[in-house]
C-alpha atoms as a PDB file:
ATOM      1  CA  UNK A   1      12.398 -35.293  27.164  1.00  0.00           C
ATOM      2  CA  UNK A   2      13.374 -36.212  23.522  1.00  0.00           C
ATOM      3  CA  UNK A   3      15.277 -35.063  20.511  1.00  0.00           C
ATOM      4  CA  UNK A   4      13.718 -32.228  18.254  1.00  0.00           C
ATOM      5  CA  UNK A   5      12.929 -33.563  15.097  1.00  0.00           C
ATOM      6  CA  UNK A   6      11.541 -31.717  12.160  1.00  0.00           C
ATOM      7  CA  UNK A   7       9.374 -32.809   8.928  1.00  0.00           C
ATOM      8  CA  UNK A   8       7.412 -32.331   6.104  1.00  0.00           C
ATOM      9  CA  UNK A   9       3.861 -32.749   7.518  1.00  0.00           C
ATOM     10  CA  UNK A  10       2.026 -35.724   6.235  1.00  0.00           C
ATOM     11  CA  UNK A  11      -1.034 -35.065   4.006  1.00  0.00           C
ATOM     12  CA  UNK A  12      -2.685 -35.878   7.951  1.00  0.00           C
ATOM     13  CA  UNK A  13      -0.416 -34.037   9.895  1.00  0.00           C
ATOM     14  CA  UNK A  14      -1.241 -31.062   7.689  1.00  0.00           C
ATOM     15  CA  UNK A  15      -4.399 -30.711   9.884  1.00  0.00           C
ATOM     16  CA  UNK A  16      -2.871 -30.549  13.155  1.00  0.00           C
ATOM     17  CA  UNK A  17      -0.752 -28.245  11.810  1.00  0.00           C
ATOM     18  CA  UNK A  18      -3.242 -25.751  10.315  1.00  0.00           C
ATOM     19  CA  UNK A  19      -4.821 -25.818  13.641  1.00  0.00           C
ATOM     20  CA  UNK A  20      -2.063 -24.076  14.799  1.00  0.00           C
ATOM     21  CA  UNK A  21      -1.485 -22.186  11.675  1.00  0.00           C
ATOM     22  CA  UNK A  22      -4.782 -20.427  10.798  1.00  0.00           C
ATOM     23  CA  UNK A  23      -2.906 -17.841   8.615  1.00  0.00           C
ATOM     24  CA  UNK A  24      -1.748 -20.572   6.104  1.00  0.00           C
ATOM     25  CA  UNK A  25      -4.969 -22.371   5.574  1.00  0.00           C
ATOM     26  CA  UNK A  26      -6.175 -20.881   2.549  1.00  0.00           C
ATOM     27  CA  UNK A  27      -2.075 -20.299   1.272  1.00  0.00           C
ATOM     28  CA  UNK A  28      -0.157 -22.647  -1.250  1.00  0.00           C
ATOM     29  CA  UNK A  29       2.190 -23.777   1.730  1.00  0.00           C
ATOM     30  CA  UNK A  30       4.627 -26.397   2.604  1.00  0.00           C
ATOM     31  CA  UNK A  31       3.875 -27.412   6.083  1.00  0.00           C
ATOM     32  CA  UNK A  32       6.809 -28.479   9.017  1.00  0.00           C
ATOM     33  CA  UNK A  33       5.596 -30.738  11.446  1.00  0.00           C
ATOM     34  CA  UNK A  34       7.962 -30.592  15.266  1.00  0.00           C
ATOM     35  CA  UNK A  35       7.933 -33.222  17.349  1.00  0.00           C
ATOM     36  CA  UNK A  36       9.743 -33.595  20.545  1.00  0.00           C
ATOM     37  CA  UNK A  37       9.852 -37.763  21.295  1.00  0.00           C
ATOM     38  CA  UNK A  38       6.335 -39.003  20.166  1.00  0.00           C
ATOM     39  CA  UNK A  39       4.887 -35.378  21.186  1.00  0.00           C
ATOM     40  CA  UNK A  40       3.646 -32.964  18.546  1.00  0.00           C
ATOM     41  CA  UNK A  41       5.562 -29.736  19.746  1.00  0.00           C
ATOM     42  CA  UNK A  42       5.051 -27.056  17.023  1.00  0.00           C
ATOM     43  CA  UNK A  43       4.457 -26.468  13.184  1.00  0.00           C
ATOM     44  CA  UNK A  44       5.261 -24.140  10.546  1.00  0.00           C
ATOM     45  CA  UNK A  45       4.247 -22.901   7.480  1.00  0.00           C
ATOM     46  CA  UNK A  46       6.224 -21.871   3.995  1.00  0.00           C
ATOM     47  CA  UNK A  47       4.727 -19.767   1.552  1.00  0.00           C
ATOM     48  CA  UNK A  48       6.444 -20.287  -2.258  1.00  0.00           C
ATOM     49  CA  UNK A  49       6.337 -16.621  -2.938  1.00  0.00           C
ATOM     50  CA  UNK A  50       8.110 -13.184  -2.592  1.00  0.00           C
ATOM     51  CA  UNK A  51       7.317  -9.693  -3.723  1.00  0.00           C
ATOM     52  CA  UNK A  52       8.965  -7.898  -0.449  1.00  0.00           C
ATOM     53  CA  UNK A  53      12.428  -6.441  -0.651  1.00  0.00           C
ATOM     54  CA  UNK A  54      14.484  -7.356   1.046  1.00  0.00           C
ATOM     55  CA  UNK A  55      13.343 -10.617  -1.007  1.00  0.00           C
ATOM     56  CA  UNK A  56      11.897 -13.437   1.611  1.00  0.00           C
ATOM     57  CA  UNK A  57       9.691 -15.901   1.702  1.00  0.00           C
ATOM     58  CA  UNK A  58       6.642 -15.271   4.635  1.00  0.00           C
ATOM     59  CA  UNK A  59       6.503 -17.822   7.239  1.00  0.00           C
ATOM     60  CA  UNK A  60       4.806 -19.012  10.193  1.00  0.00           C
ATOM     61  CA  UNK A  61       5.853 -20.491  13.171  1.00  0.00           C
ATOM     62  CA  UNK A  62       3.690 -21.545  16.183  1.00  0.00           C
ATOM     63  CA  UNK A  63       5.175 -23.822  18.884  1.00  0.00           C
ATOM     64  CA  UNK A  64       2.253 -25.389  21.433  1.00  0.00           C
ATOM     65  CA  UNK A  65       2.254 -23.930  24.699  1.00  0.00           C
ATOM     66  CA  UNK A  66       3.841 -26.833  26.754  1.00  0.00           C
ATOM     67  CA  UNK A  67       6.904 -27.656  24.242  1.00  0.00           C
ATOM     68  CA  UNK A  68       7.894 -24.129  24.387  1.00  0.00           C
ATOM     69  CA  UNK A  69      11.261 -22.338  25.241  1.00  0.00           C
ATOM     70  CA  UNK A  70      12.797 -25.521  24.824  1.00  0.00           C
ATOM     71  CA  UNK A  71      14.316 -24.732  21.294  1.00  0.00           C
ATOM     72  CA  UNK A  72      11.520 -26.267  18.848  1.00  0.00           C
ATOM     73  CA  UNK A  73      10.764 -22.877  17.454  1.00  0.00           C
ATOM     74  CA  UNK A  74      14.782 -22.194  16.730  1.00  0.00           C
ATOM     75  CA  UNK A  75      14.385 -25.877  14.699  1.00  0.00           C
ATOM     76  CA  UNK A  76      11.605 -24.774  13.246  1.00  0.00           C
ATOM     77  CA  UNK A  77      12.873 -21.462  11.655  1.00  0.00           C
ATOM     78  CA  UNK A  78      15.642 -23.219  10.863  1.00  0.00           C
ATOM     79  CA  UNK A  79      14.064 -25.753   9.222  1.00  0.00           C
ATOM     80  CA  UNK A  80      12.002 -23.337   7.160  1.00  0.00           C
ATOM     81  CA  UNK A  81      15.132 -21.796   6.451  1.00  0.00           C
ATOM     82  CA  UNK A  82      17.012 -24.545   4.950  1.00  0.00           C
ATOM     83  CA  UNK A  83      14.001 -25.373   2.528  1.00  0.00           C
ATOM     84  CA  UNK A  84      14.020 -21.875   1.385  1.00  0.00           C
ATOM     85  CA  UNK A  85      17.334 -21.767   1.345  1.00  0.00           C
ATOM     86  CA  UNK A  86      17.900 -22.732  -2.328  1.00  0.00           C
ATOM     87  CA  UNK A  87      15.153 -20.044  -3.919  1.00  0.00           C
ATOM     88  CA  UNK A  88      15.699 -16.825  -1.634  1.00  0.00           C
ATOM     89  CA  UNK A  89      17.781 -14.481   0.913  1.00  0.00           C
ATOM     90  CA  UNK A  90      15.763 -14.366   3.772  1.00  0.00           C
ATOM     91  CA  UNK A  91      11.966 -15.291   5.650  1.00  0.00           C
ATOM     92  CA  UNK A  92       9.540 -12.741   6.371  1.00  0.00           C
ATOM     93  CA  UNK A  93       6.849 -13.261   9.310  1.00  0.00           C
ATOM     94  CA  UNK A  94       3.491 -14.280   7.222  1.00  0.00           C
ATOM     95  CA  UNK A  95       1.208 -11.300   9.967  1.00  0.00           C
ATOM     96  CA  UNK A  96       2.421  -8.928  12.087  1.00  0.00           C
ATOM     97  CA  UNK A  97       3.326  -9.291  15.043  1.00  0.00           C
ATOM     98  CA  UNK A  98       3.164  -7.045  18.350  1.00  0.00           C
ATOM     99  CA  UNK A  99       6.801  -5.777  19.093  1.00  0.00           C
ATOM    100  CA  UNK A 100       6.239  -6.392  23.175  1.00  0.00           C
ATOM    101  CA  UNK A 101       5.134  -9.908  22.784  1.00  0.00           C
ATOM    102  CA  UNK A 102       6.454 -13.215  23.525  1.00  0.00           C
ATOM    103  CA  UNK A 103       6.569 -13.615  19.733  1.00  0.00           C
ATOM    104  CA  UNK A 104       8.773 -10.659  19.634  1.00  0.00           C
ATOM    105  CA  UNK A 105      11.269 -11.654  21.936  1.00  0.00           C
ATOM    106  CA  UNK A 106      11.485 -15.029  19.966  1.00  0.00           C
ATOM    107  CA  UNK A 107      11.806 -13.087  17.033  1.00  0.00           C
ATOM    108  CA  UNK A 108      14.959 -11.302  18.624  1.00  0.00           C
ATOM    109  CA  UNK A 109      16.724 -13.608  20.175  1.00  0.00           C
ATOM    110  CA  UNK A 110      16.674 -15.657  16.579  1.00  0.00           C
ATOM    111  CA  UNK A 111      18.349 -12.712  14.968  1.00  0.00           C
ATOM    112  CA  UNK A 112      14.857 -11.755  13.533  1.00  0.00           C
ATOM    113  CA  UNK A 113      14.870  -7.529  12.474  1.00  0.00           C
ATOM    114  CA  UNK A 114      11.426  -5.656  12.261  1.00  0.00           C
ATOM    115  CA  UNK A 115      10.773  -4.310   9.345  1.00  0.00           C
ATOM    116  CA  UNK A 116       7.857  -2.570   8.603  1.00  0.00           C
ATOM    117  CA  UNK A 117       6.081  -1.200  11.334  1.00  0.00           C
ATOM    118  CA  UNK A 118       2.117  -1.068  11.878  1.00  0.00           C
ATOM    119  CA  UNK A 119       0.554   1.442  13.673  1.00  0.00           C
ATOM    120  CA  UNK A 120      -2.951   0.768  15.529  1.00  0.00           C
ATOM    121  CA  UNK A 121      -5.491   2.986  16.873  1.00  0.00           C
ATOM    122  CA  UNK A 122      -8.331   3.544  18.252  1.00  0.00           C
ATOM    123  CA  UNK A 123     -11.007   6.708  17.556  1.00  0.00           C
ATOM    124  CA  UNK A 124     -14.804   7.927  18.105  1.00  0.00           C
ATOM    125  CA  UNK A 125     -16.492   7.492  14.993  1.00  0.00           C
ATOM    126  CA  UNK A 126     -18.250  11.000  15.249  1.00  0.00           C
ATOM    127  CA  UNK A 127     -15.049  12.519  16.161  1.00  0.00           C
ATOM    128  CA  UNK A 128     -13.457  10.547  12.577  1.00  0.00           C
ATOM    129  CA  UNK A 129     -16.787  11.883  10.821  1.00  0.00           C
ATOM    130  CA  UNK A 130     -15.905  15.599  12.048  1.00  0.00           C
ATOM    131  CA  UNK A 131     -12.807  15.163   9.680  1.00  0.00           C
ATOM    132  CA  UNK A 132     -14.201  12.968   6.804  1.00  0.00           C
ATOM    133  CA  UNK A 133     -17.420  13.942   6.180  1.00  0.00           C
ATOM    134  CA  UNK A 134     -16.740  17.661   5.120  1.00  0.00           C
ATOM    135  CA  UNK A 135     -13.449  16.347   3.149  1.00  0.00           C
ATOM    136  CA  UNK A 136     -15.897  14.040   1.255  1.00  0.00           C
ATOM    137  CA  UNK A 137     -18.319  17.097   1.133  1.00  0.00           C
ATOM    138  CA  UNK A 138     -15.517  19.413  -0.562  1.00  0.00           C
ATOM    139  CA  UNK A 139     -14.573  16.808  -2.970  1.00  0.00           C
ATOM    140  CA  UNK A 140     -18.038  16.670  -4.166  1.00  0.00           C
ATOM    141  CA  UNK A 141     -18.458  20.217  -4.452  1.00  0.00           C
ATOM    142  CA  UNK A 142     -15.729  20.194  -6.771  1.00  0.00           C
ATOM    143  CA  UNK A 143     -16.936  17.377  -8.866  1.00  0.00           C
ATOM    144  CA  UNK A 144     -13.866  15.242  -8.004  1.00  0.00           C
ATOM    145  CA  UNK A 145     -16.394  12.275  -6.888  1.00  0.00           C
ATOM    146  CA  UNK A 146     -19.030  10.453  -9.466  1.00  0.00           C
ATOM    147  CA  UNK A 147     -22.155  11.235  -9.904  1.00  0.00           C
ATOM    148  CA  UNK A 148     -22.900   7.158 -10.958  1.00  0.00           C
ATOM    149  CA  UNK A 149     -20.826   5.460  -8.453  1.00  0.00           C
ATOM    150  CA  UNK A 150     -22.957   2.375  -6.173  1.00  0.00           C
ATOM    151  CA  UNK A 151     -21.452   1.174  -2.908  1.00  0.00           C
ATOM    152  CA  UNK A 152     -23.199  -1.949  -1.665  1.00  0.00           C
ATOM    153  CA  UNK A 153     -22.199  -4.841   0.335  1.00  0.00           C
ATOM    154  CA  UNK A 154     -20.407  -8.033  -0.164  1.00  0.00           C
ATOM    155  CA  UNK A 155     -23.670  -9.833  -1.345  1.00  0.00           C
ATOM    156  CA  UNK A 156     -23.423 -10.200  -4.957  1.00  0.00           C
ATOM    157  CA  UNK A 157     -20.465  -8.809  -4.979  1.00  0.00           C
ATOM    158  CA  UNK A 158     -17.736  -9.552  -7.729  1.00  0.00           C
ATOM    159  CA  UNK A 159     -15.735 -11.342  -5.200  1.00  0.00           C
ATOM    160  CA  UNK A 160     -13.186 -12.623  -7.954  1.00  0.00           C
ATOM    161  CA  UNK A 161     -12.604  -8.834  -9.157  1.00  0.00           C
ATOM    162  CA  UNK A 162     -12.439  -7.485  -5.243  1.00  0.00           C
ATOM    163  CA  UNK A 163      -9.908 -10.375  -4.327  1.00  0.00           C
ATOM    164  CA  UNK A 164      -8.410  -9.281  -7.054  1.00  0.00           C
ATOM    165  CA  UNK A 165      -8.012  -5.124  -5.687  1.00  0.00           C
ATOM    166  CA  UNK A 166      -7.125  -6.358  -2.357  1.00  0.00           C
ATOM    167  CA  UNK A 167      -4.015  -8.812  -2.973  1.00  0.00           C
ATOM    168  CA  UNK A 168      -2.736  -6.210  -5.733  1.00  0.00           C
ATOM    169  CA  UNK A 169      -2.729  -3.445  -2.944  1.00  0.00           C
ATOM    170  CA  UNK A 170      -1.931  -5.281   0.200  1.00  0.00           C
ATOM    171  CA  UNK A 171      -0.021  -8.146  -1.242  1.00  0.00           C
ATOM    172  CA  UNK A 172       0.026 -11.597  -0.634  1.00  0.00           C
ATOM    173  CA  UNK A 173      -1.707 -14.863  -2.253  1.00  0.00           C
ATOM    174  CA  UNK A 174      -4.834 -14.145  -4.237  1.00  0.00           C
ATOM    175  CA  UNK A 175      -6.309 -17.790  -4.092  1.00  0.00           C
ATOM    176  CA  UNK A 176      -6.113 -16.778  -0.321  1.00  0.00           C
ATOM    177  CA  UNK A 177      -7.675 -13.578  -0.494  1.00  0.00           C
ATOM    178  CA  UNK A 178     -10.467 -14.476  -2.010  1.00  0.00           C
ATOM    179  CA  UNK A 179     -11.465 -17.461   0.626  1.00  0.00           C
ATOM    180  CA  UNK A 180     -11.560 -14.864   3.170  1.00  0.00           C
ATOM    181  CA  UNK A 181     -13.891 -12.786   1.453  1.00  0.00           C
ATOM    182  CA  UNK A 182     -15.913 -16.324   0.726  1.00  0.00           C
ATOM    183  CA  UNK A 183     -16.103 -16.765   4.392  1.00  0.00           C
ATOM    184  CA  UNK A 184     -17.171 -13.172   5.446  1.00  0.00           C
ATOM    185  CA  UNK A 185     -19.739 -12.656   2.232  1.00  0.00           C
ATOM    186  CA  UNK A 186     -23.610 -13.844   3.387  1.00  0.00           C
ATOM    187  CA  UNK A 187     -23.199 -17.666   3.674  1.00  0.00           C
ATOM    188  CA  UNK A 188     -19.771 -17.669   4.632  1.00  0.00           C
ATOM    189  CA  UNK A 189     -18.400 -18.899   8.227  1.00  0.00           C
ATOM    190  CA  UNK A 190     -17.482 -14.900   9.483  1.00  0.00           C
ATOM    191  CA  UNK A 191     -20.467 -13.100   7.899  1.00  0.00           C
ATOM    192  CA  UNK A 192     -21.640 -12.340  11.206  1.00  0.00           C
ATOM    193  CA  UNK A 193     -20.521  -8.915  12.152  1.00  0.00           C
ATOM    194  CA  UNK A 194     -19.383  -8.218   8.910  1.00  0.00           C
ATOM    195  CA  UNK A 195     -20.015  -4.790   7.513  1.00  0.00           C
ATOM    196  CA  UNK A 196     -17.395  -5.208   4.517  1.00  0.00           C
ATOM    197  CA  UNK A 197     -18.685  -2.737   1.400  1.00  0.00           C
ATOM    198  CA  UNK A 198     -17.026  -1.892  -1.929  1.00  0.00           C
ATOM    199  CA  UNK A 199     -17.940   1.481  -4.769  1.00  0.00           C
ATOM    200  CA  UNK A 200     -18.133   0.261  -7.862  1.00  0.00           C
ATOM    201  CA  UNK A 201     -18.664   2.536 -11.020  1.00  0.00           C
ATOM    202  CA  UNK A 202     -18.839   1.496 -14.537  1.00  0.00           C
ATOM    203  CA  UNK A 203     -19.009  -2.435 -13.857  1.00  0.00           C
ATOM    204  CA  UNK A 204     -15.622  -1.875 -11.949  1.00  0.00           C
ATOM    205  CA  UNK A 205     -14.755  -2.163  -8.312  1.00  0.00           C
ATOM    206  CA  UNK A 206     -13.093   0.896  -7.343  1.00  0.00           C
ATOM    207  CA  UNK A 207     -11.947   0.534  -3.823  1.00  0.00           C
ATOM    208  CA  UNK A 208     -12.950  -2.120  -1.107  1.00  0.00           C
ATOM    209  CA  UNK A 209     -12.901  -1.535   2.941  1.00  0.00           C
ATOM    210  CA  UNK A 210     -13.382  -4.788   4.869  1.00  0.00           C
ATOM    211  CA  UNK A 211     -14.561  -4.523   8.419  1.00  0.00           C
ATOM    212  CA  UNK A 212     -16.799  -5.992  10.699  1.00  0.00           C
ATOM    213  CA  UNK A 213     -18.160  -4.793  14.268  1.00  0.00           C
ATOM    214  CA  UNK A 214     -16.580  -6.529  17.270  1.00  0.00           C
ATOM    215  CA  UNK A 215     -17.835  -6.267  20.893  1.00  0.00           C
ATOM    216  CA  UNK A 216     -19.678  -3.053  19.836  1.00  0.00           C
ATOM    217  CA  UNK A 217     -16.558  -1.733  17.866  1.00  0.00           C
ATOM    218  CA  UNK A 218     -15.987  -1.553  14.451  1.00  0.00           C
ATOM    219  CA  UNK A 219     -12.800  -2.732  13.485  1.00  0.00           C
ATOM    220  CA  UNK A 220     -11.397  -2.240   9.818  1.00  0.00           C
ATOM    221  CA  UNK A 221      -9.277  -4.831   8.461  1.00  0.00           C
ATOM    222  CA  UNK A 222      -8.698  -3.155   5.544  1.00  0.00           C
ATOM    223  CA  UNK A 223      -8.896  -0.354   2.872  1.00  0.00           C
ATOM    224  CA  UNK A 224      -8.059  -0.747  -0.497  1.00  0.00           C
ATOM    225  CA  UNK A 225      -8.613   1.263  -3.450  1.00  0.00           C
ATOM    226  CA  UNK A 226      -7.363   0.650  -7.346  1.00  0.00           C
ATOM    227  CA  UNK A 227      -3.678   1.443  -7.916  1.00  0.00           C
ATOM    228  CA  UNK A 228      -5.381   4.356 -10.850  1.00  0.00           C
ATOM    229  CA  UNK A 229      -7.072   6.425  -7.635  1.00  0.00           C
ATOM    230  CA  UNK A 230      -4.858   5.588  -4.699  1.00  0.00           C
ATOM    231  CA  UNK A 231      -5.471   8.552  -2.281  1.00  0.00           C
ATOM    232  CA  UNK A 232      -8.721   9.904  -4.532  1.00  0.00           C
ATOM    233  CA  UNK A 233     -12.487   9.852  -3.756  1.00  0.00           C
ATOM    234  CA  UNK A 234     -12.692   6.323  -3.255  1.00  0.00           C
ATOM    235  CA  UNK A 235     -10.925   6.069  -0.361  1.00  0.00           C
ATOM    236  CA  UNK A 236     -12.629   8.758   1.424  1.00  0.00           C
ATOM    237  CA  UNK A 237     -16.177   7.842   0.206  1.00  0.00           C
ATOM    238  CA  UNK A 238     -15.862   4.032   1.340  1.00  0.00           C
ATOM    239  CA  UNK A 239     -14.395   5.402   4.631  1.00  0.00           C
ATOM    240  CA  UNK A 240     -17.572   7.554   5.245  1.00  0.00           C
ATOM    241  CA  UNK A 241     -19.834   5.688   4.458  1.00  0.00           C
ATOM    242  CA  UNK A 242     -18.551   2.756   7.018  1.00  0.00           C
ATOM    243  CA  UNK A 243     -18.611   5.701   9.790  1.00  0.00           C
ATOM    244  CA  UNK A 244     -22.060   6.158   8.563  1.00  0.00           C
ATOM    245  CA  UNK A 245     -23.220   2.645   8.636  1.00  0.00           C
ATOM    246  CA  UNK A 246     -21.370   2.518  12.114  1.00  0.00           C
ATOM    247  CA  UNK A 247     -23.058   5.635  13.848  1.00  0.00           C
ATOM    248  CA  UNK A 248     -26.776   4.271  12.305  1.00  0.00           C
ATOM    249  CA  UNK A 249     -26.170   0.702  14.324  1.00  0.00           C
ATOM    250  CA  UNK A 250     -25.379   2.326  17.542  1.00  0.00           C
ATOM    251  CA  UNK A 251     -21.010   1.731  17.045  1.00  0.00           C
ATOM    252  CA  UNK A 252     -19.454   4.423  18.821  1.00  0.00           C
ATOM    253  CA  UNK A 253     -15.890   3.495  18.348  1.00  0.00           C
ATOM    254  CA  UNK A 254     -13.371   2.747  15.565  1.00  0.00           C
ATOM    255  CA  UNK A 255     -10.165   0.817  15.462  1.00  0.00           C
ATOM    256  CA  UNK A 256      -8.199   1.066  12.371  1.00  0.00           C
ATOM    257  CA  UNK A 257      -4.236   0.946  11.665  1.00  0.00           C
ATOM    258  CA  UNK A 258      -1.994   1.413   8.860  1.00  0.00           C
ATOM    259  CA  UNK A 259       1.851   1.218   8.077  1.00  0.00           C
ATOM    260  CA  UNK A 260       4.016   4.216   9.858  1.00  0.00           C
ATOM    261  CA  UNK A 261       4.660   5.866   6.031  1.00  0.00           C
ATOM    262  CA  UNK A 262       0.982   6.218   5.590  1.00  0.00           C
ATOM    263  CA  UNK A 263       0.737  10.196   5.734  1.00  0.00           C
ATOM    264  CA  UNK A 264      -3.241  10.365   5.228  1.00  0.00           C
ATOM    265  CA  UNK A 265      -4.612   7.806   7.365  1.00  0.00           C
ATOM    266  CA  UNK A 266      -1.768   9.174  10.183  1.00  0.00           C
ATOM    267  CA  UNK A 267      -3.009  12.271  10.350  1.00  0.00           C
ATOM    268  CA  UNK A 268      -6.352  11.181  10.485  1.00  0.00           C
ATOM    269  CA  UNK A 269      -5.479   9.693  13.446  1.00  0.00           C
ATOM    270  CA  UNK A 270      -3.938  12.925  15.027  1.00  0.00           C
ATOM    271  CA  UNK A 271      -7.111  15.144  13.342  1.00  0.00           C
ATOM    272  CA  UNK A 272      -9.360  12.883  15.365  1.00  0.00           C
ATOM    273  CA  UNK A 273      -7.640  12.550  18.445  1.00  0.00           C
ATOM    274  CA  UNK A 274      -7.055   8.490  18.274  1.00  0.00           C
ATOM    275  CA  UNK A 275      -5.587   6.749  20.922  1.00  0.00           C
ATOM    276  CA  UNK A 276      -2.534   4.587  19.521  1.00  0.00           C
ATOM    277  CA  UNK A 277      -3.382   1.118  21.209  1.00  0.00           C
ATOM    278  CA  UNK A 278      -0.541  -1.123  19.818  1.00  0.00           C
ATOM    279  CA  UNK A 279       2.869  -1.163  17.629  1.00  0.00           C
ATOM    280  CA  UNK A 280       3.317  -4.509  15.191  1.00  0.00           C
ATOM    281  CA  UNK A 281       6.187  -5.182  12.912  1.00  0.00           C
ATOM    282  CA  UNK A 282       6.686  -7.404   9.980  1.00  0.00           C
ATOM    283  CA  UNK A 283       9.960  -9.322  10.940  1.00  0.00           C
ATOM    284  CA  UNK A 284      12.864 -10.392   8.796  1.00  0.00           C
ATOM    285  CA  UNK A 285      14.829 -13.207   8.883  1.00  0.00           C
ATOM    286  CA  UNK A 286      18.291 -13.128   6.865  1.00  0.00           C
ATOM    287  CA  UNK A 287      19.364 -16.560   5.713  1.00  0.00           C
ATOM    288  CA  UNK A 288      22.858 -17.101   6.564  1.00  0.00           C
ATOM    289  CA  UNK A 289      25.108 -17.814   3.337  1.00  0.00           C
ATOM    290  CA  UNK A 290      26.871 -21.258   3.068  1.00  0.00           C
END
């Protein structure tokens, strides 16, 4: 069958391996090429930075489907591993990742940990309007929400300031951030279905919820708000006003999730009755000391 061996992709290779790798195309990563023989088994990718604690560098692994359980993902993380070895303690899975999945077990059984845990659901957007809507309404009423705010879509948008929101509250690469919101702004390759908005107030963006209508769903990617106003009117005014958008087009249903220390958007679930459809983790991977 062929000794594992494990690389630095090739300024070619690098193609084959971002077709496995989608998460990593837009990222500043070093690329690992597997090949098993002459076959091209796997890849991973290596992102230069770390802002997590336990400290880590994220990482992707994907192995193809016919070179796997035959040890080329356990090369592969330990591959990444001994390039990272030199400039942090540990690897942290670039997405999450469903914990009853094949990528799970893996995970496991290569002494991965999860870490922090994502919680999914599912809701009716009138039933999630039933609990918004008259918050928004009291916060008006009490003059907690602008009088000059504007929310408006992506078009025109100040995409550099908005990338800018979204990787200071999620995390992760900005250069990378902002090429997603390229591709789903009017031009871009995912525009279609997108319903992405952002309030802005003053010549500033405020708060930012990315999401886009799937099979007659609307699914939100995201909802991010400046670090000055977390958990103020802008996250409850960009959230009704996608339910509105959503109930005006015909959408019915709402999938959103959120980390399990996220009080509000948890008991928005539970106010609304959402069905919990999936757990993911972020995994960890300790690097062992010489």
């Amino acid at each position: 069958m062929g000794e594992i061996a494990v690389t630095l992709a090739s300024d070619q290779e690098a193609r084959a391996c971002l077709a496995l790798l989608p998460e990593a195309r837009d990222a500043p990563a070093e690329l690992l090429i597997a090949r098993r023989g002459r076959a091209f088994a796997g890849a991973a990718a290596l992102l230069w930075q770390s802002g997590a604690t336990p400290a880590g560098f994220p990482t992707a692994i994907h192995v193809v489907p016919e070179q796997r359980r035959q040890g080329v993902g356990r090369e592969l993380l330990g591959a990444a591993a001994d390039l990272a070895a030199e400039e942090t303690i540990g690897l942290w899975s670039m997405t999450p990742v469903a914990e009853q999945s094949d990528a799970a077990r893996f995970m496991y059984a290569c002494g991965c940990v999860p870490k922090r845990r994502e919680r999914h659901f599912e809701a009716a957007v009138d039933a999630l309007l039933d609990v918004v809507a008259p918050k928004a309404d009291r916060m008006r009423a009490r003059g907690h929400v602008p009088n000059d705010l504007r929310i408006q879509g992506l078009a025109d948008a100040p995409l550099e300031e908005v990338g800018w929101v979204v990787s200071s509250g999620l995390g992760g690469d900005q250069g990378a951030t902002l090429s997603a919101l390229r591709r789903r702004a009017p031009g871009g390759s995912e525009h279609a279905g997108d319903r992405s908005s952002l309030v802005i107030r003053e010549g500033r963006v405020w708060g930012v919820i990315l999401w886009r209508v799937v099979d007659g769903v609307g699914v939100v990617d995201a909802r991010v708000v400046h670090a000055t106003c977390r958990g103020a009117w802008p996250n409850v005014v960009l959230l009704e006003a996608g339910l509105r958008r959503a109930r005006d087009e015909g959408v019915s249903r709402f999938r959103f999730h959120c980390d399990d220390t996220v009080r509000d958007t948890l008991s928005l679930a539970r106010r609304c009755a959402a069905v919990e459809t999936e757990t993911k983790a972020t995994w960890y991977y300790a690097i062992a000391a010489d």
